[in-house]
Protein backbone atom coordinates (compact mmCIF):
# COMPACT_ATOMS: atom_id res chain seq x y z
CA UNK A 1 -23.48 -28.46 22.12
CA UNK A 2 -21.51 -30.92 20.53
CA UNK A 3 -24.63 -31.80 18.14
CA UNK A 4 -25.09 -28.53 17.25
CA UNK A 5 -21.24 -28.39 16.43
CA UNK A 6 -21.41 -31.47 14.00
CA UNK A 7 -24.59 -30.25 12.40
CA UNK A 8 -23.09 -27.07 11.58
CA UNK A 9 -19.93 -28.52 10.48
CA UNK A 10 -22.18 -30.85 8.40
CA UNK A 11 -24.25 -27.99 6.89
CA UNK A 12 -20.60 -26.45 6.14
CA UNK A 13 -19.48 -28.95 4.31
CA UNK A 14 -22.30 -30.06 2.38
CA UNK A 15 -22.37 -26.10 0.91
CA UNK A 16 -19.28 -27.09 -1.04
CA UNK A 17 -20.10 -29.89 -3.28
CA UNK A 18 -23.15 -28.88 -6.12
CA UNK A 19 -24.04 -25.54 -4.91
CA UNK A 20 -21.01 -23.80 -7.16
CA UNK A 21 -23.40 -21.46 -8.64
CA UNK A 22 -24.46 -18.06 -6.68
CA UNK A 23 -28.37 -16.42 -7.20
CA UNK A 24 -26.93 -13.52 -9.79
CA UNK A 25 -28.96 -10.77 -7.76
CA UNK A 26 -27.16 -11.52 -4.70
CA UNK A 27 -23.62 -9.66 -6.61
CA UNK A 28 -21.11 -12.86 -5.06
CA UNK A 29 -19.03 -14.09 -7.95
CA UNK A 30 -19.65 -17.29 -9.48
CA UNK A 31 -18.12 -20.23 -8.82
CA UNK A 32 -17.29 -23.58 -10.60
CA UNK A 33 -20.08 -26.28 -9.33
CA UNK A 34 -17.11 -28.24 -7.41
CA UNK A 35 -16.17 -24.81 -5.38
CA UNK A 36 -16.80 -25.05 -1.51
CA UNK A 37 -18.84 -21.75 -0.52
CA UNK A 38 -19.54 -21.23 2.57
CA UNK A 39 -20.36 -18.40 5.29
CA UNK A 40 -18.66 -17.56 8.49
CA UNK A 41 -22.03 -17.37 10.26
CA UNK A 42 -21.91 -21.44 9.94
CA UNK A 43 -18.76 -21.23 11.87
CA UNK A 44 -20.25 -19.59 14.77
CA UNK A 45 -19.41 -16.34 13.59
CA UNK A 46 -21.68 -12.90 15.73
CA UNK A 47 -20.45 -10.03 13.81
CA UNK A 48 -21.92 -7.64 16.52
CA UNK A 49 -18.99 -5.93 16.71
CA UNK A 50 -18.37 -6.50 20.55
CA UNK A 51 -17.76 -10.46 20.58
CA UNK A 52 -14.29 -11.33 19.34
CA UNK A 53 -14.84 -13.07 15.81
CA UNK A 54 -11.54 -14.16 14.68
CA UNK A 55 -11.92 -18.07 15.76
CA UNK A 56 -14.80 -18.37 13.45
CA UNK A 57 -13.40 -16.44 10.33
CA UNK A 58 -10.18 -18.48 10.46
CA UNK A 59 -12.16 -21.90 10.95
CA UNK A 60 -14.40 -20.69 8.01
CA UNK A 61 -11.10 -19.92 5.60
CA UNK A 62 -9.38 -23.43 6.60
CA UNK A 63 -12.10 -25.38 6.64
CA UNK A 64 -12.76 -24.16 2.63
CA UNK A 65 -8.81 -24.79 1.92
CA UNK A 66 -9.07 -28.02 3.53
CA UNK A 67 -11.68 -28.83 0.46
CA UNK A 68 -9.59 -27.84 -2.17
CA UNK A 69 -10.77 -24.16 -2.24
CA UNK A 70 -13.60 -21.86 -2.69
CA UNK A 71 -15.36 -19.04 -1.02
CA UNK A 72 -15.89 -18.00 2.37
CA UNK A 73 -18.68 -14.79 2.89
CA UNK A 74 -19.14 -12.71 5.54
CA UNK A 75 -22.46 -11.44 5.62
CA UNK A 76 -23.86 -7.91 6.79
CA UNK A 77 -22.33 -6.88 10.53
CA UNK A 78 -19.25 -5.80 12.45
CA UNK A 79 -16.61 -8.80 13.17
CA UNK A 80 -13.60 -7.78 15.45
CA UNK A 81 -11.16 -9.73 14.45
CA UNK A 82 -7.47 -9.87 15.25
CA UNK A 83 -4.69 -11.62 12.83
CA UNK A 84 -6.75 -13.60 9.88
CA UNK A 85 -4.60 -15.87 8.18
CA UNK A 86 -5.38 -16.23 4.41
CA UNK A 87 -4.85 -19.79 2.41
CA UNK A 88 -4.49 -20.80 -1.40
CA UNK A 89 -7.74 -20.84 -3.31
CA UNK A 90 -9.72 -18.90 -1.05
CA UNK A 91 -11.54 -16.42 -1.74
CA UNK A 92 -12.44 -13.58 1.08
CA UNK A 93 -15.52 -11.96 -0.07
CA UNK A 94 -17.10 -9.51 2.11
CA UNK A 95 -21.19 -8.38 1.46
CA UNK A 96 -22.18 -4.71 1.32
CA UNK A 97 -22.26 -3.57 4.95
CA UNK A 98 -19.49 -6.70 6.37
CA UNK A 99 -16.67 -5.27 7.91
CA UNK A 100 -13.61 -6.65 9.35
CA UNK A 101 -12.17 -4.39 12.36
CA UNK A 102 -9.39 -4.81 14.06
CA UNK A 103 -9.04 -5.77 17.62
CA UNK A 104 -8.14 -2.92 19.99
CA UNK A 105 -5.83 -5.58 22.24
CA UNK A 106 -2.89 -5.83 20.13
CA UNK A 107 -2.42 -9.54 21.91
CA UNK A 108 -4.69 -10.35 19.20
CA UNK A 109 -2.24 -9.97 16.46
CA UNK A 110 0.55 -12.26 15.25
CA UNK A 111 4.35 -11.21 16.39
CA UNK A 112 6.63 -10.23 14.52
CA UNK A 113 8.20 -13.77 14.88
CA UNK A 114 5.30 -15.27 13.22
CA UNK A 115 7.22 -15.89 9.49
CA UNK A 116 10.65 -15.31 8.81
CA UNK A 117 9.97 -12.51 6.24
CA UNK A 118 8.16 -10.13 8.98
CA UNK A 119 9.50 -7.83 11.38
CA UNK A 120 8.31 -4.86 13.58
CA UNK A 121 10.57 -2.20 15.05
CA UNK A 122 8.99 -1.96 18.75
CA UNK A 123 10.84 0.93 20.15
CA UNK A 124 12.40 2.66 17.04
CA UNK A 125 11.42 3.82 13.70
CA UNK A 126 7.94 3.22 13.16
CA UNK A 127 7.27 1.79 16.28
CA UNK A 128 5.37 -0.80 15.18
CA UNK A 129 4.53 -4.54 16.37
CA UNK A 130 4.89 -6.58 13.61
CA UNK A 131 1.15 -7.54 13.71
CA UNK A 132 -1.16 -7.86 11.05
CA UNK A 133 -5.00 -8.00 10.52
CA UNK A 134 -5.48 -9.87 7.30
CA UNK A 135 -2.21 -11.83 6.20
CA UNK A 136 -1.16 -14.42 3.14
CA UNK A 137 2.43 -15.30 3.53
CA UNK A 138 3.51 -17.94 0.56
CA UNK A 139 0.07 -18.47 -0.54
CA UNK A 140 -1.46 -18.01 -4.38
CA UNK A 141 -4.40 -17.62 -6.21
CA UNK A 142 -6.18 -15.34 -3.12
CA UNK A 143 -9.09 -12.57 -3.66
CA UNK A 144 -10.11 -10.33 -1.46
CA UNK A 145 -13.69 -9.39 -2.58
CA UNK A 146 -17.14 -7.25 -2.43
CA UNK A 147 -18.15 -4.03 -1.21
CA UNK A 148 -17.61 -4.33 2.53
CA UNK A 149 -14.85 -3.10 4.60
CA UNK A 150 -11.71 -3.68 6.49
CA UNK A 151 -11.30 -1.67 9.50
CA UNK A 152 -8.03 -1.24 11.19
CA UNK A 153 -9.79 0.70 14.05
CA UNK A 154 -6.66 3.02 14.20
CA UNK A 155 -8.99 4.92 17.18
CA UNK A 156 -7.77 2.19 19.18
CA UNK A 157 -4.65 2.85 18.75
CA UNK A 158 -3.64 6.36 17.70
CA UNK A 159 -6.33 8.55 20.34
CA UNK A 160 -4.83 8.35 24.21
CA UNK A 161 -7.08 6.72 27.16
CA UNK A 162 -8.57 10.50 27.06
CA UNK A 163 -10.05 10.08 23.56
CA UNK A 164 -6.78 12.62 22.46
CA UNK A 165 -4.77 11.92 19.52
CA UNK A 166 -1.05 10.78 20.38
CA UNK A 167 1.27 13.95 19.20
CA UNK A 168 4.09 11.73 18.04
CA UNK A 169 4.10 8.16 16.89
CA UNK A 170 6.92 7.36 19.94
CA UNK A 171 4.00 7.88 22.74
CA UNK A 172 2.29 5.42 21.03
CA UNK A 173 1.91 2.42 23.82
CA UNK A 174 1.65 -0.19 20.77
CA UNK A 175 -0.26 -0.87 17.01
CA UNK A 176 0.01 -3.47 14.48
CA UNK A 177 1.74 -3.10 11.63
CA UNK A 178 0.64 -3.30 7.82
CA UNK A 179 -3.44 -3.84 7.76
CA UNK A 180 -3.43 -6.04 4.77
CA UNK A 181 0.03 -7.99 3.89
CA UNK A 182 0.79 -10.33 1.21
CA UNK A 183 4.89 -11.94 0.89
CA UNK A 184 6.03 -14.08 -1.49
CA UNK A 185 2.56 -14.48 -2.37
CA UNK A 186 1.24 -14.97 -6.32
CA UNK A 187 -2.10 -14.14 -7.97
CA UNK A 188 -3.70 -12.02 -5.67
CA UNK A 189 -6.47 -9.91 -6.51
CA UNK A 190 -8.28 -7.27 -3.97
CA UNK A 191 -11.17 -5.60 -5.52
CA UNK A 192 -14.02 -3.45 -4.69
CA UNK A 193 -13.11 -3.10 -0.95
CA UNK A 194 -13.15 -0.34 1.49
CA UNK A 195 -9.50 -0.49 3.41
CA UNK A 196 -10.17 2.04 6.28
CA UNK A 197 -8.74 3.61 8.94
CA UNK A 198 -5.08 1.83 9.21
CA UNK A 199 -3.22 2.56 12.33
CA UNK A 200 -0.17 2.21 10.13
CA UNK A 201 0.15 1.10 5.89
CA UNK A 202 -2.98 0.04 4.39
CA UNK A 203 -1.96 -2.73 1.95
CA UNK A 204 1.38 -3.43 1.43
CA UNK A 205 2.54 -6.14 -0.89
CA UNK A 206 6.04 -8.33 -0.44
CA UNK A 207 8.01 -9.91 -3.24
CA UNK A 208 4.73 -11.35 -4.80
CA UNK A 209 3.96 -11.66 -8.44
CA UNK A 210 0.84 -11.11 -10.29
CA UNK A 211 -1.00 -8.94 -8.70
CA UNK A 212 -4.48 -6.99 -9.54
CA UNK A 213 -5.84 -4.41 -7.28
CA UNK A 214 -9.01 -2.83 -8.41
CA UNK A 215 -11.84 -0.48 -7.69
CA UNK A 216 -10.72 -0.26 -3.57
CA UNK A 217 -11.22 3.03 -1.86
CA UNK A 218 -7.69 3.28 0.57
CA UNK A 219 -8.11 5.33 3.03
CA UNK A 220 -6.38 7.11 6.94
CA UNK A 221 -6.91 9.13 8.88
CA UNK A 222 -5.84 12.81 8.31
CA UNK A 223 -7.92 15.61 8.85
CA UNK A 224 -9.40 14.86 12.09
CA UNK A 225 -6.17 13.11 13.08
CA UNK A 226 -2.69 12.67 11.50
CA UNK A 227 -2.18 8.92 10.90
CA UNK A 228 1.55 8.30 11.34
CA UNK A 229 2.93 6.64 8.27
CA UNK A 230 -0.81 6.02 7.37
CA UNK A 231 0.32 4.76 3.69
CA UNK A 232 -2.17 3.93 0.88
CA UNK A 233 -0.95 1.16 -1.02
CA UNK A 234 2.86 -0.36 -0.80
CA UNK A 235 4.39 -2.43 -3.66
CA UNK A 236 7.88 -3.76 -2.65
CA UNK A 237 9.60 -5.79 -4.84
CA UNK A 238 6.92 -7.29 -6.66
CA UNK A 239 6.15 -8.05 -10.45
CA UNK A 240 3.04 -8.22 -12.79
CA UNK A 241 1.03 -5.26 -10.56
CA UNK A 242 -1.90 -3.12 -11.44
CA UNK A 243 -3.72 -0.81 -9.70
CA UNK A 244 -6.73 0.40 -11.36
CA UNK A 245 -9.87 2.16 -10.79
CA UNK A 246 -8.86 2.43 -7.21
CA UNK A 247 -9.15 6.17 -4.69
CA UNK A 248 -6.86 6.66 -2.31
CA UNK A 249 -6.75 9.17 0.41
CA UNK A 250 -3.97 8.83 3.03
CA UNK A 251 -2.06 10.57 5.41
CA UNK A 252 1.52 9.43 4.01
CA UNK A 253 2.48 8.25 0.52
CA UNK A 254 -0.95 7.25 -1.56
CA UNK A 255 0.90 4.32 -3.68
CA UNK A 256 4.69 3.57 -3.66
CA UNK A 257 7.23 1.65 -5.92
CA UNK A 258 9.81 0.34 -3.22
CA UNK A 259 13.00 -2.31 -3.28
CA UNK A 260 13.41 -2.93 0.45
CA UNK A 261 16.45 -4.76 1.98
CA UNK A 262 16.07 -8.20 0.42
CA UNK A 263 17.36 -9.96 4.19
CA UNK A 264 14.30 -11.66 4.76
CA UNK A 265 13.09 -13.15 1.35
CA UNK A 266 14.14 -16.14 0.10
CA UNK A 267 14.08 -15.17 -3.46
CA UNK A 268 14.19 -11.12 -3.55
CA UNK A 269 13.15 -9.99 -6.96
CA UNK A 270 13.36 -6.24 -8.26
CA UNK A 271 10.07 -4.49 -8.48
CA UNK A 272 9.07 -4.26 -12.14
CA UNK A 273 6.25 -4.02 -14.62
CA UNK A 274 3.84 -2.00 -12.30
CA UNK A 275 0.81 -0.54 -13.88
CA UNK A 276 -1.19 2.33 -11.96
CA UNK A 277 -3.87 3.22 -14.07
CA UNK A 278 -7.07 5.87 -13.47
CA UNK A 279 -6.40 6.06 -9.78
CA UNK A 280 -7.77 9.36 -7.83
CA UNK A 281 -4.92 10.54 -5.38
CA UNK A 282 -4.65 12.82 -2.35
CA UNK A 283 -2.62 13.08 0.13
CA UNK A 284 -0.87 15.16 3.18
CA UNK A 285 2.34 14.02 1.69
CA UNK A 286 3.10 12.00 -1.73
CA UNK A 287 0.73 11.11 -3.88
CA UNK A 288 3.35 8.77 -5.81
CA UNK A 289 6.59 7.98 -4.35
CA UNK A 290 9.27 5.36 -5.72
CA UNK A 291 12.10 4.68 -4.32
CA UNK A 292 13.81 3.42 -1.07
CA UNK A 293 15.81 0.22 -0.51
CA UNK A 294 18.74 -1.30 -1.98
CA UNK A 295 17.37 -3.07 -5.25
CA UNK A 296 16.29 -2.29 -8.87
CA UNK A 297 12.64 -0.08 -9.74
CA UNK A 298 12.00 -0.37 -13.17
CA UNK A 299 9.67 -0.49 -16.15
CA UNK A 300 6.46 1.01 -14.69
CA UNK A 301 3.77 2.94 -16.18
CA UNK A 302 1.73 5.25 -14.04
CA UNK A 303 -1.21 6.75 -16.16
CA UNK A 304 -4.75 8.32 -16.29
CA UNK A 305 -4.40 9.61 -12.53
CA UNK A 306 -6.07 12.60 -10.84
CA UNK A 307 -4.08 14.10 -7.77
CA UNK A 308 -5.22 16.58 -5.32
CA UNK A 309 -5.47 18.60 -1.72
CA UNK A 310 -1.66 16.84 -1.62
CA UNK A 311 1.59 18.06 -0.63
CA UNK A 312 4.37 16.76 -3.35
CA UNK A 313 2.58 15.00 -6.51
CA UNK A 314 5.48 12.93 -7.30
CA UNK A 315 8.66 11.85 -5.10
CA UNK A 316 11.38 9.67 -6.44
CA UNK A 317 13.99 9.04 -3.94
CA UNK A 318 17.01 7.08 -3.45
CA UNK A 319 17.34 6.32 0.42
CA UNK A 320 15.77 8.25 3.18
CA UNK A 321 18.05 6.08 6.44
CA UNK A 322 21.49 6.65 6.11
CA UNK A 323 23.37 3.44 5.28
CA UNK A 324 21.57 2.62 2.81
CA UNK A 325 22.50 2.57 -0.59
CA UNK A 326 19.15 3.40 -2.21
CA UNK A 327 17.86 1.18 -5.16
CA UNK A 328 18.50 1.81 -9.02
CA UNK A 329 15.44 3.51 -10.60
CA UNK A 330 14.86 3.95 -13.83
CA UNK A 331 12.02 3.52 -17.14
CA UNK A 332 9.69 4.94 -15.14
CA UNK A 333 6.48 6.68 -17.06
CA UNK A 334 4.13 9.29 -15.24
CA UNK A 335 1.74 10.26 -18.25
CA UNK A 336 -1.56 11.79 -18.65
CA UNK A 337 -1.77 12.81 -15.20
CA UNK A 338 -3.67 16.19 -13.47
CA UNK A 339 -1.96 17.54 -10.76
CA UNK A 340 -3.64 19.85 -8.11
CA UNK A 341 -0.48 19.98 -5.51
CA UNK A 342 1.89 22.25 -3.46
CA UNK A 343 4.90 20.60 -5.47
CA UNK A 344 4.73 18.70 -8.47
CA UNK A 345 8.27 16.48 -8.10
CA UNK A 346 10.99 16.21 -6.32
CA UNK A 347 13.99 13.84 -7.67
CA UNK A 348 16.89 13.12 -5.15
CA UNK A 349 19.34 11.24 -3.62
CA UNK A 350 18.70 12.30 0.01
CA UNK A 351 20.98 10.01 1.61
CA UNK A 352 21.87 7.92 -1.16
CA UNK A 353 25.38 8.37 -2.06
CA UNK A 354 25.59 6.34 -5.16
CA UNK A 355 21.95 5.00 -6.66
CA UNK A 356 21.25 5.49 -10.62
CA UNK A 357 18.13 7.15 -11.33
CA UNK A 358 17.64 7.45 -14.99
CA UNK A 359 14.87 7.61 -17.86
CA UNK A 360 12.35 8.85 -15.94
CA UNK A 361 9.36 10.32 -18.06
CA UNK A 362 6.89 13.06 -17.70
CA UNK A 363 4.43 13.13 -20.43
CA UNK A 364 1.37 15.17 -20.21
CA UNK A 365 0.88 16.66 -17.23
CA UNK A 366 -1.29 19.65 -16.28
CA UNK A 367 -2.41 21.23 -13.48
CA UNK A 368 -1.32 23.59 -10.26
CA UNK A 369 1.74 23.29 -8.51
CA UNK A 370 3.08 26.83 -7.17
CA UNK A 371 6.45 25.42 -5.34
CA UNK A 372 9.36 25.19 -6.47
CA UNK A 373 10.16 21.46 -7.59
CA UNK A 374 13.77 20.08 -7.27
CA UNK A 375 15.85 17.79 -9.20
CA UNK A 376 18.85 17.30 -6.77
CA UNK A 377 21.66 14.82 -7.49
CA UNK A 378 24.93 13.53 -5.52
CA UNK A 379 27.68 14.48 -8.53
CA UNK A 380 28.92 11.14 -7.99
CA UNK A 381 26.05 10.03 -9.75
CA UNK A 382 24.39 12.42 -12.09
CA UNK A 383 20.66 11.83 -12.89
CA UNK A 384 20.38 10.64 -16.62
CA UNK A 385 17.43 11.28 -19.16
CA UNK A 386 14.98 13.22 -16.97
CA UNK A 387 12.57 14.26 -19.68
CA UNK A 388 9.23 16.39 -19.33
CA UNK A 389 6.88 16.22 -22.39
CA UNK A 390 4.05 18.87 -22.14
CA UNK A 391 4.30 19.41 -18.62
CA UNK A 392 1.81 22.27 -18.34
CA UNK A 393 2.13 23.20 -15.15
CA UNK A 394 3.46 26.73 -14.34
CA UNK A 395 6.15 26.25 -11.78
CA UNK A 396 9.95 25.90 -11.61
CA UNK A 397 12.20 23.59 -10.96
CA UNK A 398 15.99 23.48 -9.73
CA UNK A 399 18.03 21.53 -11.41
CA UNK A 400 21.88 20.07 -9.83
CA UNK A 401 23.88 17.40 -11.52
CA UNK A 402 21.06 16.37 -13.42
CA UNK A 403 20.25 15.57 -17.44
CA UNK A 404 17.17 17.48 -18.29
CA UNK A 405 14.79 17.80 -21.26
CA UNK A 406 12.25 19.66 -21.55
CA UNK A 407 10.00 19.25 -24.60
CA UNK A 408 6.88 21.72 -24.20
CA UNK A 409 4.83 22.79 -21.81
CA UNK A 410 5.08 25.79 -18.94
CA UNK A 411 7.19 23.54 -17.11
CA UNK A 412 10.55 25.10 -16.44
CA UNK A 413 13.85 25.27 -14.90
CA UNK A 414 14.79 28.31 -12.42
CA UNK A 415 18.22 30.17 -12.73
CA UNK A 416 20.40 29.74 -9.86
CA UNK A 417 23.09 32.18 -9.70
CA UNK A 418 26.66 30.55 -9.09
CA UNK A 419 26.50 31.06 -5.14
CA UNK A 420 22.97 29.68 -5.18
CA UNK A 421 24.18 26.73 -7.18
CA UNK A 422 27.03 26.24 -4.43
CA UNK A 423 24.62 26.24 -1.65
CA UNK A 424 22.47 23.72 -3.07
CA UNK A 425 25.69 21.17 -3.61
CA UNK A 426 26.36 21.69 -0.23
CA UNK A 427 22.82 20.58 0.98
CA UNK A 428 23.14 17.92 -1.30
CA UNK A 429 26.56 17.04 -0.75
CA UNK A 430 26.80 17.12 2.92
CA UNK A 431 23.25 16.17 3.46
CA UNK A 432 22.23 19.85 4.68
CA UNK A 433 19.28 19.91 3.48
CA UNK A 434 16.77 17.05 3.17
CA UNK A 435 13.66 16.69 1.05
CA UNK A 436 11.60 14.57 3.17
């Protein structure tokens, strides 16, 4: 046994000197002739998707950083995995019918003590555990690659011993948290992947800087079963993003702009210069949603996008908790963007008392939206430069302590008598009425 250990640790490590460059048909990037490149089968790796692979897929990903970087594959099959650490210079490429699922014994995942910047709420809010399938925490220059998929197996987690799904997320017994999590991480790409079946967020990226996410098809469960806070793709705090070329399909919010309490970076950074370009949308509840937190959303451009079968096309919101403060939003652009929704926006404080949301621009927008849209702001802080620039979508909007301009479109404001005006302060005002 121990022969056939060395030999394959041998084998292993021979694959990364001289062997940089990849057979073209075989679709694996190429690497630079010094690149280590190696496969998790040599690690002793099943991928039968009944014996627990997770050993082997972190010995594979080491073993490469330990030679200065490279590639690690994971040919065809099913590998149940819990918690995968990533590492610098790695890349995680997965073949056309690899996937990654998730352990159904949470035990398999990290805790939420596992790095200062994580945390779970076991108990309360989410209810989650803090765990995490695939993780890079401080690491850079990281790619998550080919056409396979990662599974979060959210059957495991979400359906009762009875194959039933739970009917609120506070039955749940236990799930992990985020599927895919990068913090204070740098030059991360994830492209061409499959992110299934979440029991909670997809992908959700921490204070990191320099990030591409490309041609990935996000995806939870919610036809066949509501996936509780089953978000699409999370980017909190983080600079230098783009999301292109990507589908997303998701229970909760599809992609979201956040600025989450800053306690547990090191270096907290606003989230700014995102870039969400030719993305296909749907969703049960927001397509796009920015807001939430207590820091500064700014400069992002959200463009070429199709949205449909989805509840409210675009959310921007100052807190949702109460005690928070809400972050500062503003030069945000939505533009050339089709919209097949229930409600096109909805722009609001909620429980913010104080946040600035400002410059916020709609530019060429069509589509079907029947409900009435609302622009709702605390009057101790007035919403400033809310413009919509051929907004050709037939539906109203009200409008309360808000600067609008409308140039074009169908796009319109409703008239609210002076009682109905009243009303809607108080909701605002005293919190009445919330626009979750």
């Amino acid at each position: 046994m121990k022969t056939l250990l060395y030999l394959t640790l041998l084998v292993s490590t021979l694959a990364c000197f001289g062997k940089g460059q990849v057979n073209p048909g075989d679709n694996t990037p190429d690497r630079d002739a010094e690149s280590c490149i190696v496969s998790v089968k040599d690690f002793g790796a099943v991928g039968n998707g009944v014996m627990k692979d997770t050993k082997a897929l972190q010995a594979a990903i080491d073993h490469v950083s330990h030679e200065g970087g490279g590639m690690v594959t994971v040919p065809e099959g099913t590998y149940l995995c819990g918690s995968i650490w990533l590492r610098s210079n790695v890349e995680l490429h997965l073949d056309k019918g690899a996937t990654i699922k998730g352990s159904p014994d949470i035990k398999d995942y990290c805790d939420a003590g596992c790095c200062p910047q994580n945390e779970a709420e076991i108990g309360w809010g989410d209810y989650i555990s803090g765990g995490h399938l695939i993780l890079g925490v401080g690491v850079s220059n990281v790619t998550i690659s080919g056409q396979g998929r990662i599974d979060g197996n959210s059957d495991a987690f979400l359906l009762d011993p009875q194959g039933a799904p739970y009917t609120n997320k506070t039955h749940i017994p236990a799930r992990p948290s985020q599927m895919v999590w990068f913090v204070d991480s740098e030059d991360i790409v994830i492209k061409d992947m499959e992110l299934a079946d979440s029991p909670y967020w997809s992908c959700f990226l921490l204070n990191c800087r320099r990030v591409n996410v490309s041609g990935c098809y996000v995806h939870t469960r919610r036809k066949d079963y509501h996936t509780f806070n089953g978000d699409g793709i999370d980017i909190d705090r983080c600079q230098d993003v783009t999301v292109s070329n990507c589908r997303v399909d998701t229970s909760d919010d599809c992609i979201t702009l956040r600025a989450s309490g800053a306690h547990l970076l090191e270096k907290p950074q606003d989230c700014a210069g995102v870039r969400v370009e030719n993305c296909i949308l749907s969703s049960s509840c927001n397509a796009i949603r920015i807001g939430v937190g207590e820091g500064h959303i700014h400069d992002a451009v959200l463009s070429g996008i199709s949205i449909s079968d989805t509840n409210v096309a675009f959310n921007v919101v100052g807190a949702y908790s109460k005690g928070e403060r809400g972050p500062d939003i503003d030069n945000i652009l939505f533009r050339d963007i089709k919209v097949e929704a229930s409600e096109l926006l909805r722009i609001h404080h909620m429980r913010s008392q104080s946040c600035s949301i400002r410059d916020i621009v709609f530019d060429c927008v069509s589509g079907t939206a029947p409900n009435v849209s609302h622009i709702w702001a605390k009057k101790a802080a007035p919403f400033r430069s809310i413009v919509f620039r051929s907004v050709n979508v037939p539906a109203l909007y009200e409008c309360v302590n808000a600067d609008v301009v409308t140039q074009g479109g169908m796009f319109r404001e409703k008239e609210l008598s002076p009682e109905e005006q009243e009303i809607c302060r108080g909701y605002i005002e005293e919190e009445k009425k919330l626009l979750f």
